[in-house]
Protein backbone atom coordinates (compact mmCIF):
# COMPACT_ATOMS: atom_id res chain seq x y z
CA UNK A 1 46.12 -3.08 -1.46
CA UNK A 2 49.08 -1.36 -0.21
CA UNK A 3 50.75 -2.83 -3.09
CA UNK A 4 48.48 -1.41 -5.57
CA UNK A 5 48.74 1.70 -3.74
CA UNK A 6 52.61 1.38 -4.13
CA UNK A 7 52.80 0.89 -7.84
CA UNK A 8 50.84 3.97 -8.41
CA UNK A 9 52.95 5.97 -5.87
CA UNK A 10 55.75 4.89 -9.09
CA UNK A 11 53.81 5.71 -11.98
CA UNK A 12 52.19 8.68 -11.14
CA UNK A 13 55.60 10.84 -11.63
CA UNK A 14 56.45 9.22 -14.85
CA UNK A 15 53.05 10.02 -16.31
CA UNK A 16 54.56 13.72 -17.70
CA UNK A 17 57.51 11.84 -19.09
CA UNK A 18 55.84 8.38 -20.37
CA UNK A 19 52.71 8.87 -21.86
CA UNK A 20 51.92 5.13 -22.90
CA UNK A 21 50.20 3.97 -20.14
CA UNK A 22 51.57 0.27 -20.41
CA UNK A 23 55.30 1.76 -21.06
CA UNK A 24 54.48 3.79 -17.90
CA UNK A 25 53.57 0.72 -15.41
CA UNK A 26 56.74 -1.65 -16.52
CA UNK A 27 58.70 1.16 -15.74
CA UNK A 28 57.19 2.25 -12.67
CA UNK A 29 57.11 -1.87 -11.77
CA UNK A 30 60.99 -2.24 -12.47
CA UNK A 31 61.73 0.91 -10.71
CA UNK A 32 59.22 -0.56 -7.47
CA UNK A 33 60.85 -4.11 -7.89
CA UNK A 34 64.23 -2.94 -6.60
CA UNK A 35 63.52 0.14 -4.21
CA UNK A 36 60.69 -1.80 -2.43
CA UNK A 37 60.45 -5.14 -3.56
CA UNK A 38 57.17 -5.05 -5.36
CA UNK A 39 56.36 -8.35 -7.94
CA UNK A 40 53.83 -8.42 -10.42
CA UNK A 41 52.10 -11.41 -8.52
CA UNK A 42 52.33 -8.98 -5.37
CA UNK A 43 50.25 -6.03 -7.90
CA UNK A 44 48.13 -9.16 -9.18
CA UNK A 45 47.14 -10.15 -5.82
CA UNK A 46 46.32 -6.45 -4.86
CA UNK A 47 43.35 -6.55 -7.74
CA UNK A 48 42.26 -9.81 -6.47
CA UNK A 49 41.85 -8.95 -2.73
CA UNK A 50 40.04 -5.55 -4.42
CA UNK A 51 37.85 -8.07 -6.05
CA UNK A 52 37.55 -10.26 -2.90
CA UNK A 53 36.48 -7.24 -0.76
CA UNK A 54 33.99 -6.27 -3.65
CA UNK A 55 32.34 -9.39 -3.26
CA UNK A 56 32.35 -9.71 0.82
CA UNK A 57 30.61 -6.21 -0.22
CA UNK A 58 27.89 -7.50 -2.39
CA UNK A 59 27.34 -10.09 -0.43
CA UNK A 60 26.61 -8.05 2.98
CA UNK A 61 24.20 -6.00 0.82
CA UNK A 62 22.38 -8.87 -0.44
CA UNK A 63 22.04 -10.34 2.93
CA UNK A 64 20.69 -6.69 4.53
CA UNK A 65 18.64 -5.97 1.06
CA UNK A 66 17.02 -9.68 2.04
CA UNK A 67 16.55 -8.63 5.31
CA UNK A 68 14.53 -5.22 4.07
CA UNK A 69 12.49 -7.01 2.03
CA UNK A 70 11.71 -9.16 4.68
CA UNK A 71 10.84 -6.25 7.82
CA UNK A 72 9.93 -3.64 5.72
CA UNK A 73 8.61 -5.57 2.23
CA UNK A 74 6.75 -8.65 3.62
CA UNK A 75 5.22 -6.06 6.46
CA UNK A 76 3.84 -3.64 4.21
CA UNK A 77 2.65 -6.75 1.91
CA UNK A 78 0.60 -8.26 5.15
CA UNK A 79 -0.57 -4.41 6.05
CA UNK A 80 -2.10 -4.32 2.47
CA UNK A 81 -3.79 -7.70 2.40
CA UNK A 82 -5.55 -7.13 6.07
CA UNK A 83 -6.87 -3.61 5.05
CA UNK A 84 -7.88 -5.30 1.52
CA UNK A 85 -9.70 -8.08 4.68
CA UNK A 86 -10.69 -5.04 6.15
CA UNK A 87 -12.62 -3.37 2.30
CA UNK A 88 -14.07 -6.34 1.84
CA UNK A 89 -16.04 -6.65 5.68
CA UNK A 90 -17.00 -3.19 5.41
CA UNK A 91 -18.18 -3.84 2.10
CA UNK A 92 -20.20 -6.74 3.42
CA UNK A 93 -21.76 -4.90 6.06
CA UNK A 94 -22.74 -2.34 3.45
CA UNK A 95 -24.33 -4.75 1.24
CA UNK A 96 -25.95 -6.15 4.59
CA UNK A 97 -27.06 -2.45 5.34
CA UNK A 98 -28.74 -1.78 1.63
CA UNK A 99 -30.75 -4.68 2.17
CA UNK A 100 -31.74 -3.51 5.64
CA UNK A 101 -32.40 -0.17 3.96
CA UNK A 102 -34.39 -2.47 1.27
CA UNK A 103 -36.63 -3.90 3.95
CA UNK A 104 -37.35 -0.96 5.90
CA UNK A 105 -38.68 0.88 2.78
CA UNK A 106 -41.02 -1.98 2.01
CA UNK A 107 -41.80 -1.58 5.72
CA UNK A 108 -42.22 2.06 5.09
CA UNK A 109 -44.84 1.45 1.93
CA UNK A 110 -46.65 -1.61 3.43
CA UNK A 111 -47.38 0.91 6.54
CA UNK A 112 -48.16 4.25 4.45
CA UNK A 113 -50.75 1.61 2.19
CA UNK A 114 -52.44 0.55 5.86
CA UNK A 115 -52.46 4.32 7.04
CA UNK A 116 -53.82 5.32 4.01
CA UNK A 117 -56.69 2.90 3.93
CA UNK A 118 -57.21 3.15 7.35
CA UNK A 119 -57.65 6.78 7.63
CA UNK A 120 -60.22 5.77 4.16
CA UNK A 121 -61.79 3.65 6.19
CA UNK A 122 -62.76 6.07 8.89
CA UNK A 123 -63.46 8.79 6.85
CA UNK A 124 -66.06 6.65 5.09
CA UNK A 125 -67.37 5.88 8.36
CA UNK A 126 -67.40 9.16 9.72
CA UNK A 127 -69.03 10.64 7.39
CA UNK A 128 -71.74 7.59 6.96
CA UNK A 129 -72.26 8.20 11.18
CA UNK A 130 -72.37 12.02 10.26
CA UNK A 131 -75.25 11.47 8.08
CA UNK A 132 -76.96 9.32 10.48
CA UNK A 133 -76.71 11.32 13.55
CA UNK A 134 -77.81 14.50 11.42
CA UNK A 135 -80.58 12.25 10.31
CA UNK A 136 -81.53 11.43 13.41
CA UNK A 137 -81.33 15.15 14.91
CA UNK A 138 -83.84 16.30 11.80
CA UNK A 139 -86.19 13.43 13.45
CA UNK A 140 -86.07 14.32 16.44
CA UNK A 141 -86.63 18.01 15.76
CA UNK A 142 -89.61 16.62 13.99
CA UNK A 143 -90.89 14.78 16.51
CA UNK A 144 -90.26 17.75 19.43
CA UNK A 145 -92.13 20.53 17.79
């Protein structure tokens, strides 16, 4: 790089005189080539370690982007499918509850139906033993005068 670095350090004060950039860089090169012995290959080699260092670059990010995916990614992946586990027990036990609920209400009518005709019952009875015990008190009122 300290090549490419060097070329530029050339061109950049012939850019006011030489505006064709092509024009520019042989002349900068030439003027490089015998004040610090810079080559073409040497310039050519500068763009290839660039590239070289681009792709160490891409690399390392692909390898720590892998890595995310795997701590942060796959973790958050497992978090959603237990607490989808999770939706679907609680939504078992609710089902399981409604049918408790179910039961309990025919509990609840089977045992208002037996109250009811229980508390029939004795009222019939009641009021059949009324009538028999005021029959029997007219009786005996009868039979004590």
């Amino acid at each position: 790089m300290p090549e490419l670095a060097k070329i530029e350090s050339f061109a950049a004060p012939l850019a006011a005189v030489i505006q064709d950039k092509s024009l520019r860089y042989k002349a900068a090169l030439a003027t490089a080539q015998s004040q610090a012995g810079l080559t073409k290959q040497g310039i050519l080699k500068g763009f290839d370690n660039l590239l070289s260092v681009l792709d160490s670059s891409a690399t390392s990010f692909n390898q720590q982007s892998d890595e995310v995916g795997k701590t942060e990614v796959d973790a958050k992946t497992q978090q959603l499918s237990d607490l989808k586990a999770a939706i679907q027990e609680k939504n078992k036990e609710i089902a399981d509850m409604e049918q408790q609920v179910k039961s309990m209400e025919s509990a609840v009518e089977v045992s208002r139906a037996k109250l009811q005709q229980a508390k029939a019952t004795f009222a019939a009875a009641y009021e059949r033993r009324k009538g028999e015990i005021q029959q029997q008190r007219k009786e005996f009122e009868i039979i004590l005068q």
